[in-house]
Protein backbone atom coordinates (compact mmCIF):
# COMPACT_ATOMS: atom_id res chain seq x y z
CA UNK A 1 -24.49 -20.55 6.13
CA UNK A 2 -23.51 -16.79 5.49
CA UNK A 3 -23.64 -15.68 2.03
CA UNK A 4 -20.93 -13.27 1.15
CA UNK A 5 -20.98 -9.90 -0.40
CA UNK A 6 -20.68 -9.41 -4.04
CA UNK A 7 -19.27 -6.19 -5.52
CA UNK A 8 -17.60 -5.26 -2.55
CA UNK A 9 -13.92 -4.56 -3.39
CA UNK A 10 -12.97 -1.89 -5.51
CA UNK A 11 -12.10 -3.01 -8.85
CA UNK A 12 -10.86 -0.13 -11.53
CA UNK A 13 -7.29 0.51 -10.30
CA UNK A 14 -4.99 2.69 -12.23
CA UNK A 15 -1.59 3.69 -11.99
CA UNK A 16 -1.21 6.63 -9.14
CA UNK A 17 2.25 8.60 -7.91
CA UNK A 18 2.58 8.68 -4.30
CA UNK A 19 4.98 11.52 -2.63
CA UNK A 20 6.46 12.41 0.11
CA UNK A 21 7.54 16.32 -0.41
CA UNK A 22 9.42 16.03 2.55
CA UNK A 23 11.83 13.32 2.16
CA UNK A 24 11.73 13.97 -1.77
CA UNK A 25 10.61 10.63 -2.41
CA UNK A 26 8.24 9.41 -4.59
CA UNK A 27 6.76 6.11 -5.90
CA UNK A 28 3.97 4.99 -8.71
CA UNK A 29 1.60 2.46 -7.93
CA UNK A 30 -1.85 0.76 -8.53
CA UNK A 31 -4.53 2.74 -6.74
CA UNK A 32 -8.33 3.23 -6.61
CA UNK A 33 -7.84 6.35 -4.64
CA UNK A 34 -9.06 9.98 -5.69
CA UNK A 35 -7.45 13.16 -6.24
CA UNK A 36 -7.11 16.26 -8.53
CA UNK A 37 -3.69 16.65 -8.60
CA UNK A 38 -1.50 15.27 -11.40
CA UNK A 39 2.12 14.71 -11.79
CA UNK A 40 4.67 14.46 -14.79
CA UNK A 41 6.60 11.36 -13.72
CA UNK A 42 9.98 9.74 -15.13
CA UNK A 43 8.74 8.28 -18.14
CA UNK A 44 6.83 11.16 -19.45
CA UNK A 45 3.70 10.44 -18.93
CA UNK A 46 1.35 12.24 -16.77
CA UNK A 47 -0.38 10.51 -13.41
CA UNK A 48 -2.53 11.38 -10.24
CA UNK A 49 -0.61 12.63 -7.62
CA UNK A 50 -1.43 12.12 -3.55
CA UNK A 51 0.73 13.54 -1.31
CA UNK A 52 1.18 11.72 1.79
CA UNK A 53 2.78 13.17 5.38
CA UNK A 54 5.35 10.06 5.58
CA UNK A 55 6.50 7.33 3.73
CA UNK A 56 9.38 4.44 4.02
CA UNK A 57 11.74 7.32 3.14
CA UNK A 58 10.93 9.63 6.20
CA UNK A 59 9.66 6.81 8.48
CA UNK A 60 11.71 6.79 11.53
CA UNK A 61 11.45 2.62 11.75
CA UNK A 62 12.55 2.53 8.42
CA UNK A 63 15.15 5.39 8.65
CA UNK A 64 16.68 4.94 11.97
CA UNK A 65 16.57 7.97 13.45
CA UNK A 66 14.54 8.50 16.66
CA UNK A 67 12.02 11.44 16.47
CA UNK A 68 9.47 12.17 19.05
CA UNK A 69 6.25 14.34 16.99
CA UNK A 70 4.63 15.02 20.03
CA UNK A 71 1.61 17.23 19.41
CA UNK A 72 -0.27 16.86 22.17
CA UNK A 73 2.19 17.07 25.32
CA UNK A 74 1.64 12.67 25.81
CA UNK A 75 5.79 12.75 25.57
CA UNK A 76 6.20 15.50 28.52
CA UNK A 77 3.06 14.42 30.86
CA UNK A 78 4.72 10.85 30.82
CA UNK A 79 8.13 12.39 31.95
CA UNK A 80 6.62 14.51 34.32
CA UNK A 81 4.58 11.46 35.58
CA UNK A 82 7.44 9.22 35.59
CA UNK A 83 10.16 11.75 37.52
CA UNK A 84 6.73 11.98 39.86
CA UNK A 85 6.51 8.67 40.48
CA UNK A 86 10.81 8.76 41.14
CA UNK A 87 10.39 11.24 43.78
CA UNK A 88 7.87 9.37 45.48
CA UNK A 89 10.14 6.05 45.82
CA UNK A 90 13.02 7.64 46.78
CA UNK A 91 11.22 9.72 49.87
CA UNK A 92 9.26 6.85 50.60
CA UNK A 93 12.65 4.66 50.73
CA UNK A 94 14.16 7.46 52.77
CA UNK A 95 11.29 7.03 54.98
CA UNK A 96 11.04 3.47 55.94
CA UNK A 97 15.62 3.97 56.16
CA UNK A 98 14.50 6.28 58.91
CA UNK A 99 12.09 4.72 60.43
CA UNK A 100 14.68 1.79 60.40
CA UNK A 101 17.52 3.87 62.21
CA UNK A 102 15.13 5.09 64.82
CA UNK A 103 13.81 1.37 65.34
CA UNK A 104 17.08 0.07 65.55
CA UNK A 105 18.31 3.44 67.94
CA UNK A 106 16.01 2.54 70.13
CA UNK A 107 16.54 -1.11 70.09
CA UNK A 108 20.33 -0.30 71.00
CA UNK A 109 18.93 2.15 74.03
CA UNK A 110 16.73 -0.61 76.03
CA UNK A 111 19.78 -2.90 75.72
């Protein structure tokens, strides 16, 4: 029998703003997490603010709209790869059609 851990969760929550500068949305909550920075929010009193990089308001599942944040080049290498890859099946079709006109070319000459 395993014994669990006692004391393991985090227990002193307290009331926390959340914001997103970007979509101008924000949201207060039960946290445990840390910061420095406070905010006056709606009903006058002050809180900790954490500012996050996206939220349900900026979220493209949640908004709809299809953006590609592509830092890294992933987007463009799989394009690249995937016109590659294209190129290759059309030749190679083109290919076997010639090989198949020549085949059947020469079929029609020993007749």
């Amino acid at each position: 029998m395993q014994i669990m851990k006692t004391n393991l969760h985090p227990t002193e929550y307290r009331p926390v703003v959340f914001s997103d500068d970007v979509a101008g949305f924000a949201f207060l909550t039960q946290s445990t997490t840390q910061t420095t920075d406070t905010i006056k929010w709606e009903d006058g009193n002050e809180y900790p603010l954490v500012k996050i990089h996206i939220s349900s308001a900026s979220h493209p599942f949640f908004t709809g709209e299809e953006k590609i944040i592509d830092t890294e080049g992933r987007v463009d290498r799989y394009k690249a790869k995937f016109a590659a890859a294209e190129s290759r099946k059309t030749a190679l079709a083109s290919k076997a059609k010639k090989a198949a006109a020549v085949k059947a070319k020469k079929a029609n000459i020993e007749q």
